[in-house]
Every structure is written in C-alpha cells, then in structure tokens.
N, C-alpha and C. Protein backbone atom coordinates (compact mmCIF):
# COMPACT_ATOMS: atom_id res chain seq x y z
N UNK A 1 17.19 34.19 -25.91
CA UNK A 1 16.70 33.32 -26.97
C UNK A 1 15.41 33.88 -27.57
N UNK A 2 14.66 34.50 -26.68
CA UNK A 2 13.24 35.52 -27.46
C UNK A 2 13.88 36.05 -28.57
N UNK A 3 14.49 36.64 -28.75
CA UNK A 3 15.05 37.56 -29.12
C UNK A 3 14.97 37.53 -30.23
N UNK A 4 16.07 36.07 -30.58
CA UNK A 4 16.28 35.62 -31.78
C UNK A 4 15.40 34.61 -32.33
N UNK A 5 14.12 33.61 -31.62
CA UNK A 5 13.06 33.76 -32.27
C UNK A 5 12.43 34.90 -32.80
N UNK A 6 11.92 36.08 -32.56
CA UNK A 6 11.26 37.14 -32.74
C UNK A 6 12.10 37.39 -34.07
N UNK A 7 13.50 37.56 -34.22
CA UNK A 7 14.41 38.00 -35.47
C UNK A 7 14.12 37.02 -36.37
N UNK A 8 13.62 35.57 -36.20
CA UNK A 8 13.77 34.78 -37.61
C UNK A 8 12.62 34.64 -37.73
N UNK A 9 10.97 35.43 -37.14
CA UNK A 9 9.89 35.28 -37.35
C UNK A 9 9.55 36.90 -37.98
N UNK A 10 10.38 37.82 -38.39
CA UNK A 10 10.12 38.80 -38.47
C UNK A 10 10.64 38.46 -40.21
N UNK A 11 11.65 37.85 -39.98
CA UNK A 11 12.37 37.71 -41.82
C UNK A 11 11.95 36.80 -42.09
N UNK A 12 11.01 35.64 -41.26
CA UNK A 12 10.39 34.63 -41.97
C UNK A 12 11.69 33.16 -42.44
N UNK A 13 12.99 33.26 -41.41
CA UNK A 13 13.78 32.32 -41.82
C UNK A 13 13.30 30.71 -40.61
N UNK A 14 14.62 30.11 -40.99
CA UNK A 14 14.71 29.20 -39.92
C UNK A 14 16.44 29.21 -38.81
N UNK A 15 16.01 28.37 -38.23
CA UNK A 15 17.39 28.30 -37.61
C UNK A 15 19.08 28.23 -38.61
N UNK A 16 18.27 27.05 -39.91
CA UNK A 16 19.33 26.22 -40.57
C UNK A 16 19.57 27.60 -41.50
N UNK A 17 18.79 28.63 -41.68
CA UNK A 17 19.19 29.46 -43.20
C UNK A 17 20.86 30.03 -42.95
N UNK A 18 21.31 30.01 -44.34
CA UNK A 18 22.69 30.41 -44.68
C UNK A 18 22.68 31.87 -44.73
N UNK A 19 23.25 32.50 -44.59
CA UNK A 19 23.91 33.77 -45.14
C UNK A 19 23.68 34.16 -45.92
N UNK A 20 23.93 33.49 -47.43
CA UNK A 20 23.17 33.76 -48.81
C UNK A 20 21.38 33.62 -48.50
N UNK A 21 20.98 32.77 -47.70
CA UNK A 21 19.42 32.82 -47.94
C UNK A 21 18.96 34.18 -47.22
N UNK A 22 19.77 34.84 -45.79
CA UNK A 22 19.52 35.62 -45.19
C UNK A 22 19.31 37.02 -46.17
N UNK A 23 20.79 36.84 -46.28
CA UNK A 23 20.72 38.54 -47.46
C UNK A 23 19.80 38.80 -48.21
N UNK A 24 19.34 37.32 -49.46
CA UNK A 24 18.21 37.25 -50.18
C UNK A 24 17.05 37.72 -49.50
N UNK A 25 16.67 37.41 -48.23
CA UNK A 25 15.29 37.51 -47.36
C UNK A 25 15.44 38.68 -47.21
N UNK A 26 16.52 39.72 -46.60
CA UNK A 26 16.58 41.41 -46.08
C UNK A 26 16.28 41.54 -47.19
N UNK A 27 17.03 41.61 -48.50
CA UNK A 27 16.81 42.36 -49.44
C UNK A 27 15.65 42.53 -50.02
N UNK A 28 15.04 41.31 -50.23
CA UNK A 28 13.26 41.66 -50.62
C UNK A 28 12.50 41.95 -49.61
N UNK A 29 12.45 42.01 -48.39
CA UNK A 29 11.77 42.13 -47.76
C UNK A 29 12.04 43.79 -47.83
N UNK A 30 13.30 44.46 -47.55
CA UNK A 30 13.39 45.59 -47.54
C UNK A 30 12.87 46.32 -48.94
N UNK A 31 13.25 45.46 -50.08
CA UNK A 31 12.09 46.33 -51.28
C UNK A 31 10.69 46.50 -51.15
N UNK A 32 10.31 45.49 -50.62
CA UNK A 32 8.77 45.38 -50.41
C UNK A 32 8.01 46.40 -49.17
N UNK A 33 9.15 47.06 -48.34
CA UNK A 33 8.27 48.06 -47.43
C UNK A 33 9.57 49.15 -47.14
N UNK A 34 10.37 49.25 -48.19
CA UNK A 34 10.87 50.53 -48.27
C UNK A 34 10.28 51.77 -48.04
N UNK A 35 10.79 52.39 -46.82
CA UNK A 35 10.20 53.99 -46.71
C UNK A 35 10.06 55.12 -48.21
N UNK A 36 10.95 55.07 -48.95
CA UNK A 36 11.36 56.05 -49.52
C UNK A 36 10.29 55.75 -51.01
N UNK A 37 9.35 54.26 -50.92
CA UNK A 37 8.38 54.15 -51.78
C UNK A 37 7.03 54.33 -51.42
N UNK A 38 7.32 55.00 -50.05
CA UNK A 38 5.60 55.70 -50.04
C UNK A 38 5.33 56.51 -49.57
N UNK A 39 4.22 57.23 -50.34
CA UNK A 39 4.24 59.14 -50.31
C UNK A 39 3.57 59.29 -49.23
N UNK A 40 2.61 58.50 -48.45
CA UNK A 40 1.58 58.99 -47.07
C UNK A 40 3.03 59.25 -45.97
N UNK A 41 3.00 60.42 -45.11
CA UNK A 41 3.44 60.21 -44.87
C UNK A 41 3.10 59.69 -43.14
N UNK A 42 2.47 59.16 -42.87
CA UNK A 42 2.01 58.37 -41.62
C UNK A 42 2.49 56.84 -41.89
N UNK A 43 2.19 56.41 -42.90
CA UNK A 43 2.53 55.06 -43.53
C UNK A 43 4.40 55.25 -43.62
N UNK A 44 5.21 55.93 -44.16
CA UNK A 44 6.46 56.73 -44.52
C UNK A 44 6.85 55.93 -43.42
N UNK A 45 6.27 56.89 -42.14
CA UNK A 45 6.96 56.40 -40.98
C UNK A 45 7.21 55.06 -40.18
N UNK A 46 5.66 54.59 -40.00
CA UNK A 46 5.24 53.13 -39.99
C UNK A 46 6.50 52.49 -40.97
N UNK A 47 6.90 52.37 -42.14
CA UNK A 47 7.81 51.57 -42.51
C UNK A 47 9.32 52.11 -42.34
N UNK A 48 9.63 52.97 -42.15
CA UNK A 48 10.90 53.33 -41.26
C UNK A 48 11.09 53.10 -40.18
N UNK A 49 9.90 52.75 -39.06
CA UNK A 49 10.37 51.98 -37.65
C UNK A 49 10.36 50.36 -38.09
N UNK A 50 10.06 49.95 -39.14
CA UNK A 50 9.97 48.60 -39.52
C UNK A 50 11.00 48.23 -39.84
N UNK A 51 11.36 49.33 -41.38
CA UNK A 51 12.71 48.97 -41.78
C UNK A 51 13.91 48.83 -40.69
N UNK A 52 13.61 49.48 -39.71
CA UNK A 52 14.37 49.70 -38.69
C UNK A 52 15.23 48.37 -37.81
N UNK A 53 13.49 47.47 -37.62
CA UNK A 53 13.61 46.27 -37.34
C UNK A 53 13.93 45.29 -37.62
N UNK A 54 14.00 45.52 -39.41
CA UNK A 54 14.38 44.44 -40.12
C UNK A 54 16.08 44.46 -40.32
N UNK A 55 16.66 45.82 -40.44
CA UNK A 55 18.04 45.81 -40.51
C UNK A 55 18.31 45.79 -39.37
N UNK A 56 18.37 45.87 -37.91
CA UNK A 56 18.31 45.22 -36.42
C UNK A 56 18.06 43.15 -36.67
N UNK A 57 17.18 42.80 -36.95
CA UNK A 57 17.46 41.40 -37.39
C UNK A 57 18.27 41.16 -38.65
N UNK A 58 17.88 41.56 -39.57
CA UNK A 58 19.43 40.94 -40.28
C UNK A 58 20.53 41.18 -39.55
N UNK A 59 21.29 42.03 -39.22
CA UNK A 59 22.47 42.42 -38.61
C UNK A 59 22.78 40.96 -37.54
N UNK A 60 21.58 41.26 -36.56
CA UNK A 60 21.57 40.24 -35.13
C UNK A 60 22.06 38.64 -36.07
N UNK A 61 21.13 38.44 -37.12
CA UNK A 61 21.17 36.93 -37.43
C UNK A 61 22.01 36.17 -38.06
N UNK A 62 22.42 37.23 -38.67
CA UNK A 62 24.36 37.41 -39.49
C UNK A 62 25.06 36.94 -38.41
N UNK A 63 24.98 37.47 -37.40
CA UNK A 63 26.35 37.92 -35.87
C UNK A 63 25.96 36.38 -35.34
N UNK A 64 25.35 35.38 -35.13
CA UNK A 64 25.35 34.23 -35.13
C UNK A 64 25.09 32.83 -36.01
N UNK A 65 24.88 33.14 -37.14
CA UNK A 65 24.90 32.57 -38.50
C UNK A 65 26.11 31.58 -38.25
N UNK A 66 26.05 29.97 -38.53
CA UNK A 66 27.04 29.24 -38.40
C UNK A 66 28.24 29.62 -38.90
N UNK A 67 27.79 30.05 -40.47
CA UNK A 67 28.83 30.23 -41.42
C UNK A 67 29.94 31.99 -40.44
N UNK A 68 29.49 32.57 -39.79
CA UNK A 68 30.27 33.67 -39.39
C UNK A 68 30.90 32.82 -37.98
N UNK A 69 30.33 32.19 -37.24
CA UNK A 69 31.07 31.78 -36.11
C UNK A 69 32.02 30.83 -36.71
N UNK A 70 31.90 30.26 -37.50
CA UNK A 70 33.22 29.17 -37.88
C UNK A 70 34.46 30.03 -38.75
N UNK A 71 33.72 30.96 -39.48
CA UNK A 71 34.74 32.13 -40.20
C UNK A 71 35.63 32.79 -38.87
N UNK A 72 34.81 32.78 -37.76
CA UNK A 72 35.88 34.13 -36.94
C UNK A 72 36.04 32.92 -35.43
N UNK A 73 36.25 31.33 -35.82
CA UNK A 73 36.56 30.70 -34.77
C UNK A 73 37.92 30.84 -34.42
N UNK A 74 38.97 31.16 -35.03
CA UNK A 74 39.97 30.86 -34.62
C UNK A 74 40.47 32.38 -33.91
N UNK A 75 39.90 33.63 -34.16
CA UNK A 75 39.90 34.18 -33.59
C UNK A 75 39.24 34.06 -31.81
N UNK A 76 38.21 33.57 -32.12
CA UNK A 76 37.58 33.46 -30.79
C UNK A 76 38.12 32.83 -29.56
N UNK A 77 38.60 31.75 -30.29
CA UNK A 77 39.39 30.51 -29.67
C UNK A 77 40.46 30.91 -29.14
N UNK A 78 41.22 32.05 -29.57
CA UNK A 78 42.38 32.45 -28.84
C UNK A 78 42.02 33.61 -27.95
N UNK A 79 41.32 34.65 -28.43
CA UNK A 79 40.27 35.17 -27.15
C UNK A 79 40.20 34.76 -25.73
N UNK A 80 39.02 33.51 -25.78
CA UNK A 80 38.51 32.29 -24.67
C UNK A 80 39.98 31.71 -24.18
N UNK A 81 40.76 31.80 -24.98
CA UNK A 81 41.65 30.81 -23.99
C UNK A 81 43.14 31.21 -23.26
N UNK A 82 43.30 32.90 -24.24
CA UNK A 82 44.49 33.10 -23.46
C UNK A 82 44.23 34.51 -22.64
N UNK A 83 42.83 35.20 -22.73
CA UNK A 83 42.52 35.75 -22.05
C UNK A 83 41.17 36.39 -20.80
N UNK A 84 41.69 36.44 -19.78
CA UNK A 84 40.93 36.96 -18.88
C UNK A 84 39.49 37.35 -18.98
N UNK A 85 38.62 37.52 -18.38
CA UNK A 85 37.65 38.14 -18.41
C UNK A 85 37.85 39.34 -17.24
N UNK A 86 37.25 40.37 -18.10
CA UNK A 86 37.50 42.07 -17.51
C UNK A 86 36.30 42.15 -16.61
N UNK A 87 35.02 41.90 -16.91
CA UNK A 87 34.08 42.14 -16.39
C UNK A 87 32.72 41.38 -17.06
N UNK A 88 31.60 41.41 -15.96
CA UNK A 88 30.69 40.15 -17.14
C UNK A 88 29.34 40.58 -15.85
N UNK A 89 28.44 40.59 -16.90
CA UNK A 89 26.86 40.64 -16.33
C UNK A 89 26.00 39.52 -16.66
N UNK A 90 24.56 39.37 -16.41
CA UNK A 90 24.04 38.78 -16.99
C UNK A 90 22.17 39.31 -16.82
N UNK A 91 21.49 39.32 -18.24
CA UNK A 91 19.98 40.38 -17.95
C UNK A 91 19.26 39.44 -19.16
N UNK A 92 18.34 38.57 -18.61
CA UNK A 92 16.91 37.91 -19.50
C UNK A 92 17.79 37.15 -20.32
N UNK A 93 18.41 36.07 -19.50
CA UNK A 93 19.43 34.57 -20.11
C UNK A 93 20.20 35.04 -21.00
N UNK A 94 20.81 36.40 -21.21
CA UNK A 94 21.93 36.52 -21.73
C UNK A 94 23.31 36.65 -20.93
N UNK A 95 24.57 36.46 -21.26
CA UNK A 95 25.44 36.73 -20.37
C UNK A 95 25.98 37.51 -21.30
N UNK A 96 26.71 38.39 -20.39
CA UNK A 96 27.66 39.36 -20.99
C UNK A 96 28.71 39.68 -20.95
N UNK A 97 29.62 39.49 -21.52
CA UNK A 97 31.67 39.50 -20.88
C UNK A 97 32.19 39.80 -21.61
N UNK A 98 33.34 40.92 -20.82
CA UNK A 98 33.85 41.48 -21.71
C UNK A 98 35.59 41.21 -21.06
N UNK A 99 35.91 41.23 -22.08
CA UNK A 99 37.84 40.71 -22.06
C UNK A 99 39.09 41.85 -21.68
N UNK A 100 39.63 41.63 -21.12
CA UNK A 100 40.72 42.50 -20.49
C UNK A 100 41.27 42.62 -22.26
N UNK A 101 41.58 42.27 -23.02
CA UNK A 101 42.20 43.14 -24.60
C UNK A 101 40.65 43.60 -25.31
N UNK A 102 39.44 43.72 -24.27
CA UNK A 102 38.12 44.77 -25.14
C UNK A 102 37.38 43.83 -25.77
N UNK A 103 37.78 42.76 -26.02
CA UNK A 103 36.64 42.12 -26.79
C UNK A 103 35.37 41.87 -26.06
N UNK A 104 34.27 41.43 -26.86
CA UNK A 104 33.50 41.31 -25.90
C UNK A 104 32.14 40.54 -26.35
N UNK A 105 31.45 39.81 -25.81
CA UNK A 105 30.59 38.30 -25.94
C UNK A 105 29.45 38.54 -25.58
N UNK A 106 28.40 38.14 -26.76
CA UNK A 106 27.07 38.03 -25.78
C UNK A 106 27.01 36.63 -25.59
N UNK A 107 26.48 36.01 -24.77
CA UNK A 107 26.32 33.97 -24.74
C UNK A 107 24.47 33.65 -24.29
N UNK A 108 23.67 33.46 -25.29
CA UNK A 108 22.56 33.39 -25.41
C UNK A 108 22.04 31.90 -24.65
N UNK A 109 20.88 32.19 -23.87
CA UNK A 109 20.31 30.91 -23.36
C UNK A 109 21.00 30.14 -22.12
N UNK A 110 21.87 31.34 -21.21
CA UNK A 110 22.41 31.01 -20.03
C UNK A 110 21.65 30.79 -18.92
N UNK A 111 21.24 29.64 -18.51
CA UNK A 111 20.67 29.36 -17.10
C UNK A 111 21.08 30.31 -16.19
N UNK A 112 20.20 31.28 -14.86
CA UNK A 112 20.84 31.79 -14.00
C UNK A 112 21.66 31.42 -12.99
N UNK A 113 21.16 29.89 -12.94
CA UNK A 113 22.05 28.41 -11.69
C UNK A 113 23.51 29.10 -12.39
N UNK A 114 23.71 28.64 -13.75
CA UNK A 114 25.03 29.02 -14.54
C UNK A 114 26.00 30.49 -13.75
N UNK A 115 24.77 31.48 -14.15
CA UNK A 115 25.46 32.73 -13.90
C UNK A 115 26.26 33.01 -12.48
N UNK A 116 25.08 32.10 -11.82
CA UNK A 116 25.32 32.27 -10.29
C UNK A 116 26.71 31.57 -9.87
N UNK A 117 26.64 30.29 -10.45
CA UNK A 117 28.34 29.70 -10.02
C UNK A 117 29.21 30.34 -10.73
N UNK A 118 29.15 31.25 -11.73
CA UNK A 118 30.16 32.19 -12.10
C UNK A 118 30.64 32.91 -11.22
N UNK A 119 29.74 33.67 -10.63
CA UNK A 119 29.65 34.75 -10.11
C UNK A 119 30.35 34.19 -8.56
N UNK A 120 30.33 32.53 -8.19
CA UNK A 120 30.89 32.25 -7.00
C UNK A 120 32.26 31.39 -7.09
N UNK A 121 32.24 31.13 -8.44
CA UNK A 121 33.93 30.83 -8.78
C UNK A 121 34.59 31.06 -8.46
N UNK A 122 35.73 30.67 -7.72
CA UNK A 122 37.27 31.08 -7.02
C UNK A 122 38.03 31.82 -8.81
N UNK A 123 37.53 31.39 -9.52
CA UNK A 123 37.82 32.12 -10.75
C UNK A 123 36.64 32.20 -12.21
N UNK A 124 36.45 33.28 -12.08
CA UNK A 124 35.17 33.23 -13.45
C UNK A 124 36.03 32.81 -14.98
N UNK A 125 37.36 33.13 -15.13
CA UNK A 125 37.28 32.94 -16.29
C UNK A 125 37.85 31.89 -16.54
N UNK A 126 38.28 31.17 -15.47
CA UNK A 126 38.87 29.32 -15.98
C UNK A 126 36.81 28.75 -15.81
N UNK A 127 36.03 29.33 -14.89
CA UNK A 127 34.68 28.80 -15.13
C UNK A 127 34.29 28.89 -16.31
N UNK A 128 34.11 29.82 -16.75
CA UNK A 128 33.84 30.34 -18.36
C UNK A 128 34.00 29.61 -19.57
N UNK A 129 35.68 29.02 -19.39
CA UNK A 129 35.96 28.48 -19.89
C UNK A 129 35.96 26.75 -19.98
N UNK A 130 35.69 26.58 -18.94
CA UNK A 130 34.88 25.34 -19.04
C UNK A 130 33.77 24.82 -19.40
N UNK A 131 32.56 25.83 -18.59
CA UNK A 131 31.05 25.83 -18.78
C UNK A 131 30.30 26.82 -20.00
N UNK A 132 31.11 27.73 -20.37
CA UNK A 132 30.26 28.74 -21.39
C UNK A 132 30.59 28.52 -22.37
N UNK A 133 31.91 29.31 -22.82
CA UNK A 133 32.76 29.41 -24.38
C UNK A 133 31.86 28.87 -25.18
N UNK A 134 31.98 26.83 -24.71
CA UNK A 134 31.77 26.44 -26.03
C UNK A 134 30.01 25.32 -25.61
N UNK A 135 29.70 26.04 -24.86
CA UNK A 135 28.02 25.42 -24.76
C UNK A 135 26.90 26.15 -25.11
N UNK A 136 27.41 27.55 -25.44
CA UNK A 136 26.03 28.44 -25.63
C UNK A 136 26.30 29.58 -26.68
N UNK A 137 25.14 29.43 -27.95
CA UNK A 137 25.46 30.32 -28.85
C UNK A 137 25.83 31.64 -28.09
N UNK A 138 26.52 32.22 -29.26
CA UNK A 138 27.44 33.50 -28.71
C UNK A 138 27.35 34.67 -29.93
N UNK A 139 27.69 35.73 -29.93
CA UNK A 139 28.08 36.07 -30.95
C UNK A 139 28.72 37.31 -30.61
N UNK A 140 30.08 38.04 -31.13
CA UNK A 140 30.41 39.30 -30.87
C UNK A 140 30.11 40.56 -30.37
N UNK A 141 29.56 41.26 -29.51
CA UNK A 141 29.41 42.75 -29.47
C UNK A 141 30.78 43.72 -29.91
N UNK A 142 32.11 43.08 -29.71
CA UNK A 142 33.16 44.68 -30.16
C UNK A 142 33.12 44.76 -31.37
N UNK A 143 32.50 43.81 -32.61
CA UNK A 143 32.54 44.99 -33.71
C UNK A 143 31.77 45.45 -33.98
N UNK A 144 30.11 45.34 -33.11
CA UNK A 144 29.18 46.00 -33.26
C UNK A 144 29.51 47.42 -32.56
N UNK A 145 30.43 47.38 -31.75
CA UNK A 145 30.88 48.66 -30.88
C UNK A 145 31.86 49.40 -31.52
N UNK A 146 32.81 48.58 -32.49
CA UNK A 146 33.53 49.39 -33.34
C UNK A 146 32.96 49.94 -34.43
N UNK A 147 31.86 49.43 -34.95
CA UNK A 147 31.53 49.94 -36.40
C UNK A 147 30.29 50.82 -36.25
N UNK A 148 30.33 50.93 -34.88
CA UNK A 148 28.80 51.82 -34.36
C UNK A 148 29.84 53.23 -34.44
N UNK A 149 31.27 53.22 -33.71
CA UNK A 149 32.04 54.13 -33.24
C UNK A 149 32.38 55.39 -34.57
C-alpha cells in the first residue's frame, strides 16, 4: 500500500481519479520535466530518473484504476475460479500468485495472519478464493511480463 500512496503523491492524484484524469496528469507532468528539454546535462539526468518514476506510476496506477479492473473482470473471474494456484509468495503486504495457465496477481494490503493461513491451508487455492480474490486490491503482473518480453 506505500507504494501506491507514494504513486498518487508523486502525480499529485487521488484514490477516486479516472483514467482520463490520470493520462491528463502523466502527460503534463511529463511536459513539464521532460529530459530532452534541458541542455545541463546534470539536470538532463536528474529528470530522466524522474521521468522514470513518473512513467513507473502512471503505468502502476492504470494497472489498478477501477475503470481497468471492471474492464478485465470477467477475465479475472474465470482465472480465480477455475484455476489453481501454481505458486504464491508474499514481501511488505503484498501477495504474490501465480496460476498454473501463467497468469499472475499482485493482491495489495495482505495481513501476514492472512498469508500465514494460506500458507497452512489443506488447500491455498480454494483459501484464496475465499479470503483474497475478492477482498484486496489486485492488479495483473502477466501483461506487465508480456509486454516487458
């Protein structure tokens, strides 16, 4: 959950902003400290590890944006419910699981009590599916893994 405070204090949004307000916010913000508009080049750099940060939060704030989880629910929904979990971690209240057909979940703001009865479940992914799926924002990692590829 740091995380994604830190991402909507960096673009200056709120929880409630849309998609359209998001893009609007990258886009000026990225005119306003574009690398490629300043000749020092010490400063150059300074706004290329920035810009850096700012397309790292847009990206992140998109990937849980209401409007994208309700666009790719019905995908998800069949995901969570007709398949397995392959393997699953969990590092600084995130959980991490990934699906026997590759897909794969981050679930933000997981208690470790949570992780731990996962982890002692006679089955993690009927647990999962009771206690996670649908209690804790989430948002995709495989197409961040496909479109990285």
């Amino acid at each position: 959950m740091k995380k994604i405070v830190e991402y909507r204090a960096l673009l200056g949004v709120t929880k409630t902003a849309t998609l359209k307000e998001l893009k609007t916010i990258y886009r000026n913000t990225m005119k306003d400290s574009h690398p490629d508009t300043i000749a020092d080049d010490v400063e150059r750099h300074l706004a290329e590890e920035k810009s850096k940060e700012i397309i790292a939060a847009y990206h992140f704030l998109v990937s849980i944006a209401p409007e994208t989880v309700e666009k790719d629910k019905v995908e998800y929904t069949r995901i969570t419910t007709a398949t397995n979990i392959l393997e699953f971690y969990y590092e600084n209240s995130v959980l991490y699981i990934t699906f026997l057909d590759g897909s794969a979940f981050e679930y933000f703001g997981v208690p470790k009590a949570i992780y731990v009865k996962m982890i002692n479940a006679e089955s993690p992914s009927r647990f999962a599916r009771r206690h996670i799926y649908t209690e804790y924002l989430y948002r995709s990692t495989s197409k961040l893994v496909a479109s990285n590829e």
